[in-house]
Protein backbone atom coordinates (compact mmCIF):
# COMPACT_ATOMS: atom_id res chain seq x y z
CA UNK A 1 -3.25 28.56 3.17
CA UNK A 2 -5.71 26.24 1.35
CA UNK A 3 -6.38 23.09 2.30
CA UNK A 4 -4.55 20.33 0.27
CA UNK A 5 -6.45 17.87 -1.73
CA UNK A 6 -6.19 14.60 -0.99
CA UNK A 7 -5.56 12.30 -4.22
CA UNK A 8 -6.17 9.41 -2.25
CA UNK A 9 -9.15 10.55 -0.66
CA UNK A 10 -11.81 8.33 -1.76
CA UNK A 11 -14.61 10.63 -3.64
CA UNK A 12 -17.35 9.27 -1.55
CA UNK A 13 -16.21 10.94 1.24
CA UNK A 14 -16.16 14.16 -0.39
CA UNK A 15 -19.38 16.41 0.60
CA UNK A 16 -21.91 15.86 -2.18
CA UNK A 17 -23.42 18.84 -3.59
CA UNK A 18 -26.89 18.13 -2.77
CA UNK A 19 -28.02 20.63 -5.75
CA UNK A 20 -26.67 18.63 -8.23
CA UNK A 21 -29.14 17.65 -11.52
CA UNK A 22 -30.53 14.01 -11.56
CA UNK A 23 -29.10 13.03 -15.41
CA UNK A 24 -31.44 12.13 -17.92
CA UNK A 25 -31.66 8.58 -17.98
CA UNK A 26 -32.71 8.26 -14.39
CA UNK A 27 -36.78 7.21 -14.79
CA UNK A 28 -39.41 9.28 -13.20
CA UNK A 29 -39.81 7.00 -10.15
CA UNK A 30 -35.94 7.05 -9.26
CA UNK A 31 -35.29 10.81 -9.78
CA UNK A 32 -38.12 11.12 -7.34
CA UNK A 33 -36.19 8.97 -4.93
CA UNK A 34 -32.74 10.64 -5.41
CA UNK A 35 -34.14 14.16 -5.31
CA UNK A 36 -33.51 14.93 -1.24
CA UNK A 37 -30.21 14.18 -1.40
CA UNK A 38 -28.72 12.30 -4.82
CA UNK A 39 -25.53 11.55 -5.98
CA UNK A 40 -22.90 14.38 -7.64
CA UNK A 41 -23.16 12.93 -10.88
CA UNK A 42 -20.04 15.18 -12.01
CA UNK A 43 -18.38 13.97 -9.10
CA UNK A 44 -18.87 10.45 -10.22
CA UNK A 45 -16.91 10.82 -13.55
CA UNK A 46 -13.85 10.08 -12.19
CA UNK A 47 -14.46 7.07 -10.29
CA UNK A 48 -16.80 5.71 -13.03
CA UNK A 49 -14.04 5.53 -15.39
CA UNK A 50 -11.39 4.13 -13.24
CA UNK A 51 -13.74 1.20 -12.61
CA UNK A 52 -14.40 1.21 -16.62
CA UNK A 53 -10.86 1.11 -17.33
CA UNK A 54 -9.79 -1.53 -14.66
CA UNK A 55 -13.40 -3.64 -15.65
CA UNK A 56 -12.50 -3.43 -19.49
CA UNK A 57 -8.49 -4.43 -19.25
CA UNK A 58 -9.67 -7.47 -17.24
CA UNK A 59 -12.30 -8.32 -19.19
CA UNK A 60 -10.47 -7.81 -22.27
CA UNK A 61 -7.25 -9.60 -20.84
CA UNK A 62 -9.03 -12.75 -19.53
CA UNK A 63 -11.19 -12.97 -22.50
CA UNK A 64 -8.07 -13.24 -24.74
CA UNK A 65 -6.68 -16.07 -22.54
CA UNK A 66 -6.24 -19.53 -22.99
CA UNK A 67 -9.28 -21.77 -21.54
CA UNK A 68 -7.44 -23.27 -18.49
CA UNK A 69 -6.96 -19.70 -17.55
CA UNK A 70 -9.66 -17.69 -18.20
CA UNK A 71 -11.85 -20.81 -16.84
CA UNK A 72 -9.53 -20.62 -13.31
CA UNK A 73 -9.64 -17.31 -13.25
CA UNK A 74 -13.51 -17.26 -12.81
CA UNK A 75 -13.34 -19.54 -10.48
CA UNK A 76 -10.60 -18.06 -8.25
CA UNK A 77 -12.92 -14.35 -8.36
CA UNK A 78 -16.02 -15.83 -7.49
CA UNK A 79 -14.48 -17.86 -4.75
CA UNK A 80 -13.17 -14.03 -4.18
CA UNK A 81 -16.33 -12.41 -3.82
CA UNK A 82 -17.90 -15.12 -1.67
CA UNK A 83 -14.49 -14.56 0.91
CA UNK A 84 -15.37 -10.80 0.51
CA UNK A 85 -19.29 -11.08 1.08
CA UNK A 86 -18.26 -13.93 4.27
CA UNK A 87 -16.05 -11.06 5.81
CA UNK A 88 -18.63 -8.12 5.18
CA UNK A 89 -21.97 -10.16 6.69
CA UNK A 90 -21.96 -9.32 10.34
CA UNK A 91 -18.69 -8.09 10.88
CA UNK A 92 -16.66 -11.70 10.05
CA UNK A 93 -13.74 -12.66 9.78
CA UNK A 94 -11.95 -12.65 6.20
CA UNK A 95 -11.15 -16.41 4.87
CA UNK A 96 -8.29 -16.93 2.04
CA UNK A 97 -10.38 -17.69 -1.19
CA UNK A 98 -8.63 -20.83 -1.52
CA UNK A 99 -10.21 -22.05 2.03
CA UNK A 100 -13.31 -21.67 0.66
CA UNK A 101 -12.50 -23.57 -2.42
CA UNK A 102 -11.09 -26.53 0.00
CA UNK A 103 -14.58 -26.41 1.84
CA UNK A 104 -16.68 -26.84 -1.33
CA UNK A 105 -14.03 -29.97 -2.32
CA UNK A 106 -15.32 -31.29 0.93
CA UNK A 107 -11.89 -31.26 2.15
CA UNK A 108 -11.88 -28.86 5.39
CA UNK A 109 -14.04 -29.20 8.26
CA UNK A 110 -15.88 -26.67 10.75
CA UNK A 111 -14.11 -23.29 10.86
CA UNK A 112 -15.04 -22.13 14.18
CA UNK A 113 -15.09 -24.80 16.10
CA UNK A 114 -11.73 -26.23 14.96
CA UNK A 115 -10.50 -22.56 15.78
CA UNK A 116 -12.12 -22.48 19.46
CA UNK A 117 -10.61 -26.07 19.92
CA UNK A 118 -7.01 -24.33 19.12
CA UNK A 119 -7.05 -25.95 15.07
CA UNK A 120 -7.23 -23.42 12.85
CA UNK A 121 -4.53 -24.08 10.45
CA UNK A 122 -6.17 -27.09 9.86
CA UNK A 123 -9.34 -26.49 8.99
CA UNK A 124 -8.17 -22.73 7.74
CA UNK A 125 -4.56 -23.33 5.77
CA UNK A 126 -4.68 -20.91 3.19
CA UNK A 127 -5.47 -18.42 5.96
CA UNK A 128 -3.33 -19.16 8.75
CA UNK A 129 -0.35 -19.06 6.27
CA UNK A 130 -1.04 -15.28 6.34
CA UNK A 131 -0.21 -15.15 10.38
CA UNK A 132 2.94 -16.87 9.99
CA UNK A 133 4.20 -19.94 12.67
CA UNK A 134 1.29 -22.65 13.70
CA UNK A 135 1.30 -21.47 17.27
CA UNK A 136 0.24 -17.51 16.40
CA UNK A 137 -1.64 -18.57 13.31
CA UNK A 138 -3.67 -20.72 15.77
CA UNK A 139 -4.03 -17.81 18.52
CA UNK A 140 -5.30 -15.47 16.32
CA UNK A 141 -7.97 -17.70 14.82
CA UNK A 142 -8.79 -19.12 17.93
CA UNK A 143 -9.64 -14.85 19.11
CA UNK A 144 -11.51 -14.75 15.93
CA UNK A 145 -13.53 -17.79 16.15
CA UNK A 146 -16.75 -15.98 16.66
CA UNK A 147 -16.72 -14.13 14.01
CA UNK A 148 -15.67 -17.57 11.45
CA UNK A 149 -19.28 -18.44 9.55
CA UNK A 150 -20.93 -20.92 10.67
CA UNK A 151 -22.08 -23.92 8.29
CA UNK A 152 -25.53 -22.20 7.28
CA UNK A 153 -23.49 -19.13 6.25
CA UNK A 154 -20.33 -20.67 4.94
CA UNK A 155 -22.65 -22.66 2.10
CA UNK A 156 -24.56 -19.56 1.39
CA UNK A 157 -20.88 -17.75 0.72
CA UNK A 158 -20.25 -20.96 -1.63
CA UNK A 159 -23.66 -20.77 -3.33
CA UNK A 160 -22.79 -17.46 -3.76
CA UNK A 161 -19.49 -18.31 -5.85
CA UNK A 162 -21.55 -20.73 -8.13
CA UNK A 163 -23.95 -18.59 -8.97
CA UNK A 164 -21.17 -16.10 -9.94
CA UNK A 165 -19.75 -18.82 -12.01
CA UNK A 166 -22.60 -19.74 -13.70
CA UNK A 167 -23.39 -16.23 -15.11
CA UNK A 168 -19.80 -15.65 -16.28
CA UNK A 169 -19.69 -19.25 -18.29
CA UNK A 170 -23.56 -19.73 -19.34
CA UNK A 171 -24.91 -16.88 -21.68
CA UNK A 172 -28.57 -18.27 -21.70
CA UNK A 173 -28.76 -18.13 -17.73
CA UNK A 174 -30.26 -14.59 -16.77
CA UNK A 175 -31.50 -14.25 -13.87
CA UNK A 176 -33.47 -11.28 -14.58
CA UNK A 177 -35.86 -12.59 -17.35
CA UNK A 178 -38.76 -13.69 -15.21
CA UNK A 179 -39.81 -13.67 -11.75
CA UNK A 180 -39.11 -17.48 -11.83
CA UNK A 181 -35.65 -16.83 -12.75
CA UNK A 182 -35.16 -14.77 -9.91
CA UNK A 183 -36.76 -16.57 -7.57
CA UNK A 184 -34.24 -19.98 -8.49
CA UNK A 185 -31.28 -17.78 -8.00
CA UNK A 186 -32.45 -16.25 -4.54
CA UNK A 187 -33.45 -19.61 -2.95
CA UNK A 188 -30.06 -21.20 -4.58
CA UNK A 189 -28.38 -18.47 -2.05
CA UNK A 190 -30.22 -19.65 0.82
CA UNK A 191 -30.21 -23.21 0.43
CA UNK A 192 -32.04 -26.27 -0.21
CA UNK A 193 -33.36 -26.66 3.17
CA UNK A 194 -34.41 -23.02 3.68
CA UNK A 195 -38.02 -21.88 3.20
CA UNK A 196 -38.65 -21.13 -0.30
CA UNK A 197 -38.83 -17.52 -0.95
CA UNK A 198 -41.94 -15.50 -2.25
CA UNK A 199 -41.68 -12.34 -3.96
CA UNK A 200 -44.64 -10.28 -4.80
CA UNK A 201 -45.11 -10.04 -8.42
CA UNK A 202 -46.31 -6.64 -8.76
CA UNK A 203 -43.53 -4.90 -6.49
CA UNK A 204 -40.55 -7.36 -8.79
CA UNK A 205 -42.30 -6.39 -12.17
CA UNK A 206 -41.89 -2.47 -11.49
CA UNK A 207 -38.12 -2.87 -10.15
CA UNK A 208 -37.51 -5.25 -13.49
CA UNK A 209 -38.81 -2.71 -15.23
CA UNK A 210 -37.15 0.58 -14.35
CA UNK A 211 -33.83 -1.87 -14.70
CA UNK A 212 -34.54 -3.05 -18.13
CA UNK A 213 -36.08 0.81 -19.49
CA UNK A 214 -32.45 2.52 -19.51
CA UNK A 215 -30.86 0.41 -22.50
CA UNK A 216 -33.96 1.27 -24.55
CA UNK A 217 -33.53 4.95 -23.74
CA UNK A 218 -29.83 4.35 -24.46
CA UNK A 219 -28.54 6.52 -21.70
CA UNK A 220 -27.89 5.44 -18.97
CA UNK A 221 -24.00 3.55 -18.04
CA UNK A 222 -23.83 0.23 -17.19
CA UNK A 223 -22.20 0.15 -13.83
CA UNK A 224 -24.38 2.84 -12.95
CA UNK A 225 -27.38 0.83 -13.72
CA UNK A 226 -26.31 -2.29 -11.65
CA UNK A 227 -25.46 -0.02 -8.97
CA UNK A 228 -29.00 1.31 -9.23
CA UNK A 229 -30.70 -2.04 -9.64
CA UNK A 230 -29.00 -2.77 -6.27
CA UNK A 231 -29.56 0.10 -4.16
CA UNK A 232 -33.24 -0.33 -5.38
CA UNK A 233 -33.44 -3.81 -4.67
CA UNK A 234 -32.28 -3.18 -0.74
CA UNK A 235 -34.98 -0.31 -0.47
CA UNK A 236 -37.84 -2.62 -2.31
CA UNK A 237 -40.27 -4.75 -0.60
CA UNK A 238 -39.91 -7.34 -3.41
CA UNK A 239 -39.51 -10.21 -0.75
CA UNK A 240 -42.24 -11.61 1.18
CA UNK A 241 -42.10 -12.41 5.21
CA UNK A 242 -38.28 -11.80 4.78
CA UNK A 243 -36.01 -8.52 4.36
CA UNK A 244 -33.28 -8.11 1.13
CA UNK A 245 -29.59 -8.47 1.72
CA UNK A 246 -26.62 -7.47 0.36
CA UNK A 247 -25.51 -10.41 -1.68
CA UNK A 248 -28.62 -10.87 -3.73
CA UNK A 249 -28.82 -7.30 -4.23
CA UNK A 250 -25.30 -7.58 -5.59
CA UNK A 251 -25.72 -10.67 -7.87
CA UNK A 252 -28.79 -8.90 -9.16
CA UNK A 253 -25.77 -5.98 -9.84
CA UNK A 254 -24.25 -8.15 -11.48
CA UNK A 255 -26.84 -9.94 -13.65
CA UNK A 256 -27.39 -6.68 -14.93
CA UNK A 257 -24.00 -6.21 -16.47
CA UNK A 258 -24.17 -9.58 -17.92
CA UNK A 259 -27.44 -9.14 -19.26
CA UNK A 260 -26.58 -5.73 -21.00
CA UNK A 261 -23.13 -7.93 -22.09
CA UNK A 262 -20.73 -5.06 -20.78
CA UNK A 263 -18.84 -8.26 -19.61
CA UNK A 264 -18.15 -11.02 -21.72
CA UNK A 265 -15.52 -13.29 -20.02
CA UNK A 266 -15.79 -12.95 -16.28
CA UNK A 267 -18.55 -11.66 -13.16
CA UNK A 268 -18.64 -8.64 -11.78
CA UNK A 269 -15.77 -7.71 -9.00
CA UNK A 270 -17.28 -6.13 -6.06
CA UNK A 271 -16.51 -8.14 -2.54
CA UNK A 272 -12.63 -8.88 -3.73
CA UNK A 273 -10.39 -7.56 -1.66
CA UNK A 274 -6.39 -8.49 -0.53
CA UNK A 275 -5.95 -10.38 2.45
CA UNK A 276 -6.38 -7.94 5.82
CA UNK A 277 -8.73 -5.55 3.77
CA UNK A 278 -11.32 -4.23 5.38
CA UNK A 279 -15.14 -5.29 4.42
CA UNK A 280 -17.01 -3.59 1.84
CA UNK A 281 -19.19 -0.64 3.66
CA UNK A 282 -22.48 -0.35 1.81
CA UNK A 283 -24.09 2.37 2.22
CA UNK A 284 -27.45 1.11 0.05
CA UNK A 285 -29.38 3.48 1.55
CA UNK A 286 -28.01 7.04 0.90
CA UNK A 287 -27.45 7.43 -2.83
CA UNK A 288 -25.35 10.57 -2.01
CA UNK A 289 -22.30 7.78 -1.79
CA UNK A 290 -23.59 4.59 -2.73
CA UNK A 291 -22.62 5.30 -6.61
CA UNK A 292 -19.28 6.26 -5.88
CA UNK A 293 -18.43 3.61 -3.52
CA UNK A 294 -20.01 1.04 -5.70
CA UNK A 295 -17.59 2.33 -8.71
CA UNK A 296 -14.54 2.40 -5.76
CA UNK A 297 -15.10 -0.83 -4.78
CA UNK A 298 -15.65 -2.57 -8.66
CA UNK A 299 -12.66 -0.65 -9.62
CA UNK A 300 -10.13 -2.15 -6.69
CA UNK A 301 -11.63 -5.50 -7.06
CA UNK A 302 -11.13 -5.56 -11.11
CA UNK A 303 -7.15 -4.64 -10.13
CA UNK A 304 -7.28 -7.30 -7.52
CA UNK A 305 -8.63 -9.69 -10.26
CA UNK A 306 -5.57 -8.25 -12.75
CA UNK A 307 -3.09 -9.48 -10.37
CA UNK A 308 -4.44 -13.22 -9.78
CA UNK A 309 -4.86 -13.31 -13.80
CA UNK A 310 -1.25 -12.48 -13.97
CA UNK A 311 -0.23 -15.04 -11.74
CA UNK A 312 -1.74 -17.60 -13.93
CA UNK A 313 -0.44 -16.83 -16.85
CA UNK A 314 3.03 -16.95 -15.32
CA UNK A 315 2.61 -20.21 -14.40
CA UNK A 316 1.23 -21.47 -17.24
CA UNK A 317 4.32 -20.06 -18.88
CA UNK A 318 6.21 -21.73 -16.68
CA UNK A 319 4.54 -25.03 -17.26
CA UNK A 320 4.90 -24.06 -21.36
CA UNK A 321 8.96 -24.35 -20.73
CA UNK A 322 8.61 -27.59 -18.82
CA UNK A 323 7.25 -29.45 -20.88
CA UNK A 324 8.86 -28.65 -23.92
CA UNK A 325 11.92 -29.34 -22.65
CA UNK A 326 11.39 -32.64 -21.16
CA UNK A 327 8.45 -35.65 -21.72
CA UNK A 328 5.23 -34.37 -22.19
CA UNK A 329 2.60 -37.43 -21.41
CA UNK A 330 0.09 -36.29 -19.09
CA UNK A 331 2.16 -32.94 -17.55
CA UNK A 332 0.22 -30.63 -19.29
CA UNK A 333 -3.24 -31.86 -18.90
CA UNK A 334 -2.38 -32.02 -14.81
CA UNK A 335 -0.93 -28.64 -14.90
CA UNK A 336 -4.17 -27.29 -16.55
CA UNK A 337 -6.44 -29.08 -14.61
CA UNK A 338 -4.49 -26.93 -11.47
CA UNK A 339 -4.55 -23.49 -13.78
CA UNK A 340 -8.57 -24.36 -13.87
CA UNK A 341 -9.28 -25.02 -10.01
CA UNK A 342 -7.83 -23.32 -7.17
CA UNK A 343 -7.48 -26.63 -5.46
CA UNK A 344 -6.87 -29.73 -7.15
CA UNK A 345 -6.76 -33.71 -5.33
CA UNK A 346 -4.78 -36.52 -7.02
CA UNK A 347 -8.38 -38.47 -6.59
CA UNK A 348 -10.15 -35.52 -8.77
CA UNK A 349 -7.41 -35.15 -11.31
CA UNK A 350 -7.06 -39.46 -11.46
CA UNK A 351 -11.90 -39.01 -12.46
CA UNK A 352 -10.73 -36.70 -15.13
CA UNK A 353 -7.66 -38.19 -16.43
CA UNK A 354 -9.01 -41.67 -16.14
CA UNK A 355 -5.91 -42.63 -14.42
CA UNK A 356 -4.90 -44.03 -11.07
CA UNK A 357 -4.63 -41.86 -7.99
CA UNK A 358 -1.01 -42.94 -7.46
CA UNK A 359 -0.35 -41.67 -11.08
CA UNK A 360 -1.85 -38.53 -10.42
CA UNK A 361 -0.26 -38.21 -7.54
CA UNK A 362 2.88 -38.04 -9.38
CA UNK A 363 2.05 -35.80 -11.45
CA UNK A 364 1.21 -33.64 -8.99
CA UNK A 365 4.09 -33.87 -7.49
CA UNK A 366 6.38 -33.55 -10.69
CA UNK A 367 4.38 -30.12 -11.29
CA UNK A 368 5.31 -29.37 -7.00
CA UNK A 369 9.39 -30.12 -7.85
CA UNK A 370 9.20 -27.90 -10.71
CA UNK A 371 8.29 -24.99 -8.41
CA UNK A 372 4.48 -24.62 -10.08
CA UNK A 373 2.56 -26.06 -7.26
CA UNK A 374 2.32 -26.75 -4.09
CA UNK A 375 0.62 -28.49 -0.81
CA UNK A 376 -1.65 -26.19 0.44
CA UNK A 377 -3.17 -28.40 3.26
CA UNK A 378 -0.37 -29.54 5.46
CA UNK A 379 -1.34 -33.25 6.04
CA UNK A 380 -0.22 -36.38 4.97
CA UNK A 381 -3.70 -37.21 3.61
CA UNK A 382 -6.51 -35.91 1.75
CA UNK A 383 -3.93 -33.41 0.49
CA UNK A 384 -4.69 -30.85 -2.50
CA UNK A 385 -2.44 -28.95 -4.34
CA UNK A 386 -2.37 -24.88 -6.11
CA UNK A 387 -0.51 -23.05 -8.22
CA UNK A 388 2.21 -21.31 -6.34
């Protein structure tokens, strides 16, 4: 009897048919590269347009939405990816988005060390809401306290979200148009205290290149570029005194599908993934399955994406109802404010308001009896509030 196929078997774990033809808009340099072992481009059909499909209908879906919606949607993917890139560096542990988004607000302190110390739902909320009662939430965080980031690594996981941000929301920010372009965006990842990156011109003007040559030619997909541009940037020597990683190699990914303006309303989804899943493997390095799980995991992240959009628009619906059935004063611009962040403070909604704190404090709370937010901190102070 035959073996049964698998329809869940992921096609990167298929055996590649090492035979198979480079396609013709691979340049010279990067056949030569794939030739030993490259990827089955037939095999990649299929997973090239499930990620096209689930890319496009988000795209498509958030583009069409309102402004508080599509704007907090951004923000709630890139806060996403940087929980997805935190749990795939080293082996750490995955953080709720919204933890992340507390940290940036300045509201949560250090993760590990509250965890070690026993506190983990409160400086990780969001998270320990996944493990259920306070005492179990806090023994499991408290086992995974060594693999929490530490500060260095947590603000280059929020650097990370920003600069995802900023390429979904400003068209005349491209990363790729000079080596000074790409030099801000790297040493925006590592900080403002790091040592400032160098990258050899000659070595970043051929890797440009080859990226830029493939919409000329007019061949070559997208996705498959970006993919490309990122396996290529982990095998370059572009950087000097220092080795590539992962997350530039990916924002470079996905400065290429901005630039080429195959997305219009959001960043590219790579490092989503739903709470418990397991980190992004990246095999860079073998283009025999880099392709295909680069289209896998765009593909699952895009539906992941589809789901939070959804969310939003229910609640905004929700928030619709409310306030036409009862006074509308400054509801709706506090409900939008929350469909925009993942967070929101009564102090930051009072600075954009231009309202008391106590006011917007009971707004907040107006918006947390109707069922459309809620706490998500647990204290009695320096609380924030998210859709539900």
């Amino acid at each position: 009897m035959s073996e049964e196929h698998d329809p869940w078997r992921p096609a990167w774990e298929d055996d590649p048919t090492p035979e198979a033809p480079a396609p013709p808009w691979l340049t010279p340099s990067r056949a030569r590269r794939l030739t030993s072992r490259g990827p089955n481009w037939q095999a990649l059909i299929g997973p090239l347009a499930a990620a096209e499909d689930a890319l496009s209908r988000l795209d498509a879906s958030v583009e069409a939405a309102s402004e508080p919606v599509r704007e907090g949607l951004v923000a709630r993917l890139a806060f996403a990816e940087a929980a997805g890139w935190l749990a795939a560096a080293a082996g750490r542990a995955w953080i709720h988005p919204r933890d992340l988004a507390l940290a940036e607000a300045g509201l949560l302190g250090g993760f590990a060390a509250a965890a070690l110390a026993g506190r983990g739902t409160a400086a990780l909320p969001a998270t320990a809401g996944l493990f259920g009662g306070t005492g179990r939430a806090n023994r499991l965080l408290q086992a995974e306290a060594d693999h929490l980031p530490d500060g260095t690594t947590l603000l280059q996981g929020l650097a990370l979200a920003r600069a995802l941000r900023r390429l979904a929301t400003l068209a005349s920010w491209d990363p790729l148009a000079s080596l000074e372009a790409a030099t801000t965006m790297l040493q925006a990842l590592e900080g403002e205290t790091a040592t400032p990156l160098q990258l050899r011109p000659a070595p970043f003007a051929t890797w440009r290149r080859e990226i830029l040559v493939a919409p000329r030619s007019g061949g070559e997909p997208t996705l498959l570029a970006a993919a490309g541009a990122a396996a290529n940037w982990m095998a370059s020597e572009i950087l000097d005194g220092c080795d590539p990683n992962p997350a530039q190699a990916l924002l470079f990914a996905a400065a290429v599908v901005r630039r080429r303006k195959r997305l219009r309303a959001i960043p590219l989804p790579f490092w989503a993934m739903p709470p418990g899943g397991r980190p992004a493997v990246l095999p860079f390095g073998d283009p025999a399955v880099w392709f295909a799980a680069f289209l896998g995991r765009v593909a699952a992240a895009a539906t992941e994406g589809a789901a939070e959009l959804r969310r939003l628009r229910d609640a905004e619906v929700t928030v619709a109802r409310l306030t036409t059935s009862g006074r509308q004063d400054l509801l709706p611009f506090a409900a939008a404010a929350a469909l925009r962040a993942p967070a929101v403070t009564a102090r930051g909604l009072a600075s954009q308001l231009g309202m008391t704190p106590q006011g917007a404090l009971l707004l907040l709370k107006r918006l947390q009896a109707a069922g459309i937010l809620r706490e998500v901190t647990g204290r009695r102070s320096f609380r924030a509030y998210a859709i539900n």
